[in-house]
Structure formats: structure tokens, C-alpha cells
C-alpha atoms as a PDB file:
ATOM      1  CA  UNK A   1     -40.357  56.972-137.182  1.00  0.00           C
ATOM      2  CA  UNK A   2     -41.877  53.809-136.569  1.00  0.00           C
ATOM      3  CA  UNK A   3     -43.193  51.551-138.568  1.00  0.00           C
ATOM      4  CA  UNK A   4     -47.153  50.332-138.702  1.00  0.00           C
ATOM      5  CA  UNK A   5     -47.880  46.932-138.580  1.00  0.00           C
ATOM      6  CA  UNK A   6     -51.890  46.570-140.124  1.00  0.00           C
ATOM      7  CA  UNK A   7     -53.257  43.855-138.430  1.00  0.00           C
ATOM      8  CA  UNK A   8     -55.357  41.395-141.017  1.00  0.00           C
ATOM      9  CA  UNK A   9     -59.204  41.658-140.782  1.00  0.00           C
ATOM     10  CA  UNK A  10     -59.578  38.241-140.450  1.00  0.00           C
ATOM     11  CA  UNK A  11     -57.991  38.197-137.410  1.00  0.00           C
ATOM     12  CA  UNK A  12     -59.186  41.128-135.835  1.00  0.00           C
ATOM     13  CA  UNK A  13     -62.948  39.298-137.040  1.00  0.00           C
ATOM     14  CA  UNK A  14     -61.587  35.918-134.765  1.00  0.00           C
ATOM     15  CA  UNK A  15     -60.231  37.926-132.089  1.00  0.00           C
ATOM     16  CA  UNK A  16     -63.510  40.205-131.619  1.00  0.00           C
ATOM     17  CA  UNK A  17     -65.782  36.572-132.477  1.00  0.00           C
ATOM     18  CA  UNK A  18     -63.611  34.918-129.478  1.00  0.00           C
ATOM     19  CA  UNK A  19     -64.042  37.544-126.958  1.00  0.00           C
ATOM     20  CA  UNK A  20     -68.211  37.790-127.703  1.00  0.00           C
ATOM     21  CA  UNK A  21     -68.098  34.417-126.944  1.00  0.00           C
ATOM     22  CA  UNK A  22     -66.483  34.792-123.809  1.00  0.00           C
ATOM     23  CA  UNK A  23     -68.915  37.362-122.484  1.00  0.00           C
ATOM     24  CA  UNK A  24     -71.836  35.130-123.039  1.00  0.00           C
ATOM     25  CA  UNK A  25     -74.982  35.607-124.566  1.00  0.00           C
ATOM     26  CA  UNK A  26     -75.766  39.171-126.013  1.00  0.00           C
ATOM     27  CA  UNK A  27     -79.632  40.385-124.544  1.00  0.00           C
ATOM     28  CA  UNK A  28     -81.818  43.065-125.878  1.00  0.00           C
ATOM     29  CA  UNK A  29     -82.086  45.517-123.440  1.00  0.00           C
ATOM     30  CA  UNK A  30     -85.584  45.259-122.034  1.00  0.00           C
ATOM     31  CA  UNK A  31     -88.053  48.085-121.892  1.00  0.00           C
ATOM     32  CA  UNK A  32     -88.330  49.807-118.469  1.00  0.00           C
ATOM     33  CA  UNK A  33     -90.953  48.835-116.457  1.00  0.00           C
ATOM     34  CA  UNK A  34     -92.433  50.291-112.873  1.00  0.00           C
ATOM     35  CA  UNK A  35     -95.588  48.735-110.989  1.00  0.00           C
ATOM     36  CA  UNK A  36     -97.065  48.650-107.471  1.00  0.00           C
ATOM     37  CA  UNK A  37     -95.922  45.331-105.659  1.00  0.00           C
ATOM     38  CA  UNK A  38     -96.678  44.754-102.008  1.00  0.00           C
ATOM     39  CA  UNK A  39     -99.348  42.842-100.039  1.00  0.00           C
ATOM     40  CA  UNK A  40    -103.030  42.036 -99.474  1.00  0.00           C
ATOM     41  CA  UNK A  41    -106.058  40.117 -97.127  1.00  0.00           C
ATOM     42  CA  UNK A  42    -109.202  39.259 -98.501  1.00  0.00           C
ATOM     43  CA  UNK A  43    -111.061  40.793 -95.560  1.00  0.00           C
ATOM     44  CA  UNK A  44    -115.117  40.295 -94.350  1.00  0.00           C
ATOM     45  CA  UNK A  45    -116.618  43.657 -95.327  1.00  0.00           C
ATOM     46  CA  UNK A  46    -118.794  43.127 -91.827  1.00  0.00           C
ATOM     47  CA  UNK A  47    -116.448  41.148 -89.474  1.00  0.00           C
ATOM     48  CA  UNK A  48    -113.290  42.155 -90.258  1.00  0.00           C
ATOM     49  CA  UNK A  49    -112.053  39.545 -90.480  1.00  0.00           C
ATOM     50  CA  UNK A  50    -108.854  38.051 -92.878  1.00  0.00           C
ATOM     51  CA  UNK A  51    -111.023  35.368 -95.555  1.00  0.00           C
ATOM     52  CA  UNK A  52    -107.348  34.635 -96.895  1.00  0.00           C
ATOM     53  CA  UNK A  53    -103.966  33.789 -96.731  1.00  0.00           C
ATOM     54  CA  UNK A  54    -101.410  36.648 -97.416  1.00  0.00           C
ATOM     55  CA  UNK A  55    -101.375  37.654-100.947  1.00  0.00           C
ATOM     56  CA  UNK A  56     -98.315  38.999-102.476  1.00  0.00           C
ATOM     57  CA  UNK A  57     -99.326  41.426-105.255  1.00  0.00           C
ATOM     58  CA  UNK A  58     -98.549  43.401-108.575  1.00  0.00           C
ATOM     59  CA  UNK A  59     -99.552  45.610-110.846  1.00  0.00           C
ATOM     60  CA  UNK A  60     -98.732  45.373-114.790  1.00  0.00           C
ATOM     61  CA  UNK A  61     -97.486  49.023-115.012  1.00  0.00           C
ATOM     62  CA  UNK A  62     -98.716  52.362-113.228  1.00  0.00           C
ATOM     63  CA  UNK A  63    -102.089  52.792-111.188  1.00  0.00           C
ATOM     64  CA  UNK A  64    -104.683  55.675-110.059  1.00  0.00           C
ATOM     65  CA  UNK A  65    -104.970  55.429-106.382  1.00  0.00           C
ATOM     66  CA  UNK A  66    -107.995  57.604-106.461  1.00  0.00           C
ATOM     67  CA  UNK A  67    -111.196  56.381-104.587  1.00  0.00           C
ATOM     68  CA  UNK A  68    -112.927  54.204-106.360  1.00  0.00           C
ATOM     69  CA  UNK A  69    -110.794  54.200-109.509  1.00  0.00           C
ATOM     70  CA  UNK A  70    -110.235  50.571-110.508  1.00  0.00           C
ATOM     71  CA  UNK A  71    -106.854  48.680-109.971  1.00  0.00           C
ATOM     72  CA  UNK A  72    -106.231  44.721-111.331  1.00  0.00           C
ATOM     73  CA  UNK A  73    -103.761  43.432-109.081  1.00  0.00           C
ATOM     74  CA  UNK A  74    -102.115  40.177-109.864  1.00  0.00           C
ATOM     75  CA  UNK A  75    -101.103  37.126-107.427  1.00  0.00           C
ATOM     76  CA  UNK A  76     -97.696  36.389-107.253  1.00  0.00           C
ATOM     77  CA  UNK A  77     -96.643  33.252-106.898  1.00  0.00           C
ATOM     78  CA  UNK A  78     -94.400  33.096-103.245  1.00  0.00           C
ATOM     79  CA  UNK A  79     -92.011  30.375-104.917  1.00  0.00           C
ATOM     80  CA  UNK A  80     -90.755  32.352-107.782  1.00  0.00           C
ATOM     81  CA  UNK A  81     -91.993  35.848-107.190  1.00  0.00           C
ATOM     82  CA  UNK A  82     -93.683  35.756-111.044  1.00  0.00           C
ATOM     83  CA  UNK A  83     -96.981  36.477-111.176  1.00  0.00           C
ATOM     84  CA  UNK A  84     -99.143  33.570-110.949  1.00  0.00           C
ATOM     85  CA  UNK A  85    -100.912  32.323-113.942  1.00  0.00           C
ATOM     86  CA  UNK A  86    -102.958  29.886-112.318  1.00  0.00           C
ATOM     87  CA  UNK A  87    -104.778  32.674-110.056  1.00  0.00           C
ATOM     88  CA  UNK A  88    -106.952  35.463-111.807  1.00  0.00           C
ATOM     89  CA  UNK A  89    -106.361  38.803-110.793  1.00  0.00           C
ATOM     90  CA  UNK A  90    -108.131  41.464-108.663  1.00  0.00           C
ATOM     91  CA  UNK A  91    -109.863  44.105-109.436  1.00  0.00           C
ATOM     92  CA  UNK A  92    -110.055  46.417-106.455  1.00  0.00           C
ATOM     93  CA  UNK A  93    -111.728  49.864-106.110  1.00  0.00           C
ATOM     94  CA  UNK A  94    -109.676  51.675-102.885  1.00  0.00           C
ATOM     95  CA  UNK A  95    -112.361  53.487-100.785  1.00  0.00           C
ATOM     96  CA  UNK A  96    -109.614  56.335 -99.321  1.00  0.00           C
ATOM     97  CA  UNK A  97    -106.482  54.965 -99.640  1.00  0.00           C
ATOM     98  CA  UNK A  98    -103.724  56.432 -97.618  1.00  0.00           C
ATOM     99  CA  UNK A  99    -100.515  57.535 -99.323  1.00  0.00           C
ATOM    100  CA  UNK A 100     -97.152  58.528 -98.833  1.00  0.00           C
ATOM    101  CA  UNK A 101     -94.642  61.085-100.643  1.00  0.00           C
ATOM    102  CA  UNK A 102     -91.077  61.077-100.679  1.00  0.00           C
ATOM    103  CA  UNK A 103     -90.405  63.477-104.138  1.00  0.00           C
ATOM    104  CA  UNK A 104     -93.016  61.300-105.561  1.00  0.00           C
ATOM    105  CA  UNK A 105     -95.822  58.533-104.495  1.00  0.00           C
ATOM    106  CA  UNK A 106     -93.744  55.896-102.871  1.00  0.00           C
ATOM    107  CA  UNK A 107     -96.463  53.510-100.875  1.00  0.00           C
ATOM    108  CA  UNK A 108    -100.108  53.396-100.491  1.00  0.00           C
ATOM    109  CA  UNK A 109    -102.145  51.471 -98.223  1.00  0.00           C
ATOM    110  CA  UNK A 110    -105.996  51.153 -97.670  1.00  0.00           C
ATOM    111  CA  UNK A 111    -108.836  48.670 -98.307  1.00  0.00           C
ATOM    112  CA  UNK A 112    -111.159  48.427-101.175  1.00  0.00           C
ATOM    113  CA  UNK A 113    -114.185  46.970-103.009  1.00  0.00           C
ATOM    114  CA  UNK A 114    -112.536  44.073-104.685  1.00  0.00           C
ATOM    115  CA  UNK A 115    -114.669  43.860-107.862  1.00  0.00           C
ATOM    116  CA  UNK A 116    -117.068  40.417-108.422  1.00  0.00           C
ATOM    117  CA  UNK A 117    -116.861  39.821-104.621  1.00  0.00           C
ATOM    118  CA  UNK A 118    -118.514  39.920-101.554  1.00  0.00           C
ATOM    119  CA  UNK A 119    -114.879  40.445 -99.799  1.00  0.00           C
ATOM    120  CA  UNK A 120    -113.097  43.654 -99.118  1.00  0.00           C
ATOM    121  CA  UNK A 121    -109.303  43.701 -99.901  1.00  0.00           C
ATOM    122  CA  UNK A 122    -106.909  45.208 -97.258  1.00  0.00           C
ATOM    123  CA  UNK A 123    -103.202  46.110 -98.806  1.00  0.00           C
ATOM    124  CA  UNK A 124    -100.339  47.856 -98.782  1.00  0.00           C
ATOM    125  CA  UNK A 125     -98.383  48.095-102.085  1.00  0.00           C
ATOM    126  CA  UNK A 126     -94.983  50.294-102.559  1.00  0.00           C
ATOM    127  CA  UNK A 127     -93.813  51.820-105.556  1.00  0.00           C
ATOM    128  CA  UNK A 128     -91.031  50.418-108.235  1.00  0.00           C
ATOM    129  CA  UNK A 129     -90.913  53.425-110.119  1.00  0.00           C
ATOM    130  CA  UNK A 130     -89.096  53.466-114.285  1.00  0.00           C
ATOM    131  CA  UNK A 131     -85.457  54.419-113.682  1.00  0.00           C
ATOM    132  CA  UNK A 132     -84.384  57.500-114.541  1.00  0.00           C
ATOM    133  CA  UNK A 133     -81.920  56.624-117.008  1.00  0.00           C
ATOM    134  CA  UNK A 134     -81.528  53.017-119.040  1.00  0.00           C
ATOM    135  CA  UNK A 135     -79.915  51.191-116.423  1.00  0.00           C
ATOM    136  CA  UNK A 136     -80.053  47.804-117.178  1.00  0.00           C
ATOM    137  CA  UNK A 137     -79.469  46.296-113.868  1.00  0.00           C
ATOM    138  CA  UNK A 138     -82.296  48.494-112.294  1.00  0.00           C
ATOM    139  CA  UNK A 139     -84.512  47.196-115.332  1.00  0.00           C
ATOM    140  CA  UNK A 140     -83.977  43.638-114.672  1.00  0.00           C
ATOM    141  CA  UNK A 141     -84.321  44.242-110.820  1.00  0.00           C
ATOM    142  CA  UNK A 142     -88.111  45.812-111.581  1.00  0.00           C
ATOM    143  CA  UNK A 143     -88.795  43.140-114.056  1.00  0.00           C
ATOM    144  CA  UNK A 144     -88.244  40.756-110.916  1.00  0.00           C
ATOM    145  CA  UNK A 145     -90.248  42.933-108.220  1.00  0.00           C
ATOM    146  CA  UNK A 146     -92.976  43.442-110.699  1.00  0.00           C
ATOM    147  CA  UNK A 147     -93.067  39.912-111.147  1.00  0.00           C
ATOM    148  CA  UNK A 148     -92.331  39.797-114.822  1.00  0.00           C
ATOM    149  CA  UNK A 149     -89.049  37.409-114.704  1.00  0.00           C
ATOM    150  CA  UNK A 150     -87.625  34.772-112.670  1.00  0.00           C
ATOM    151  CA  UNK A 151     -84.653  36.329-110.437  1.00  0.00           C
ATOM    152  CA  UNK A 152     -82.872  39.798-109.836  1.00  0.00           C
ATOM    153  CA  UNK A 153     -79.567  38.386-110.420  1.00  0.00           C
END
């Protein structure tokens, strides 16, 4: 029969200390997030017309696409795809936005009082839905597309 050779704590302790280290820094796993993130025009209620640039938008967690229900979308800023403290967000009431199923809500698109304003808002927003189990990857992707953190990887 052979013969067991215990291996001292203290090294096992250096051994596991030395291979953390390697790995890099140790994260909490961040809480799952899903938003809306897409696009939007300030539009002339009358004319038609675009009033602004192309907005790049989120939303800070789920929405209710109903007519008139109020959503606060914020600005993202086009550099680093975070939203964009410097801009205040909008407040838009959809008037019949259109949507689209696959399983579950997946894009909507429409225009919309924006709330405070003379101007209409025109967009088109898809969904990043929570994943369906604690994937951490997919959780730091949604972070990004929601606008929360800096890159997806």
C-alpha cells in the first residue's frame, strides 16, 4: 500500500495565495440588469421634421410601452456608450407604439409626447432582457448596452 505524503498547510495557503494572484482581481458578481437601448429624433410635432441630432438611448431597467404610460430615457454618450451625465433624461409618453414579439417583447418603435417639451420624440429601442441564468459574461455585456459600464470586454 502506498504511503500518504500530507502536504503542510502553509504551503497549500502559498500555493492557493500564488495562483489568486495570478488570476487577477476577484469581482463581485454584479446584479443582472435588462433595459431598452436603441435610438431617437427630437421631431416637430407639426412639420415633421428631425429638431436633433441622433440620440442613442437607455432605459434604467424595464418599461410599460403602453400609450401614454411614461418612459425616462437617458442619453448615451456616443464616445463611451455610458449614459451621459451631462444631458438630462427624457421623459416620453408613446402615443401607439408599435411592437414586436419573438417569445417575448423584443423591439418597439413609435413616437411620443416627450414630457416638458414642445417636441415629439421618434425612436426605436430593442430589448436587453435579464439572462436566464447568472451568467456573468451576459451580465457585464447588458451592463455595457444599458449603458451602466465602460466596455463589454
Amino acid at each position: 500500500m502506498a504511503r500518504r505524503t500530507a502536504i503542510p498547510l502553509h504551503l497549500l495557503a502559498l500555493v492557493l495565495v500564488s495562483t489568486l494572484a495570478q488570476s487577477g482581481p476577484v469581482r463581485a458578481a454584479s446584479a443582472p440588469v435588462e433595459c431598452w437601448q436603441g435610438w431617437g429624433y427630437r421631431v416637430d410635432p407639426q412639420t415633421r421634421t428631425y429638431t436633433s441630432p441622433e440620440m442613442l438611448l437607455a432605459t434604467k431597467g424595464p418599461a410599460d410601452w403602453q400609450p401614454g404610460h411614461e418612459v425616462t430615457l437617458y442619453i448615451l454618450d456616443r464616445a463611451s456608450g455610458r449614459i451621459d451625465t451631462q444631458q438630462l433624461p427624457i421623459v416620453v409618453a408613446p402615443f401607439i407604439p408599435r411592437t414586436y414579439y419573438r417569445d417575448n417583447l423584443d423591439y418597439v418603435d413609435g413616437e411620443g409626447d416627450i414630457i416638458g417639451s414642445d417636441d415629439n420624440l421618434v425612436f426605436g429601442l430593442s430589448h436587453v432582457p435579464k439572462p436566464t441564468a447568472d451568467l456573468e459574461k451576459m451580465n457585464e455585456y447588458n451592463r455595457w448596452a444599458c449603458g451602466l459600464e465602460g466596455s463589454a470586454g
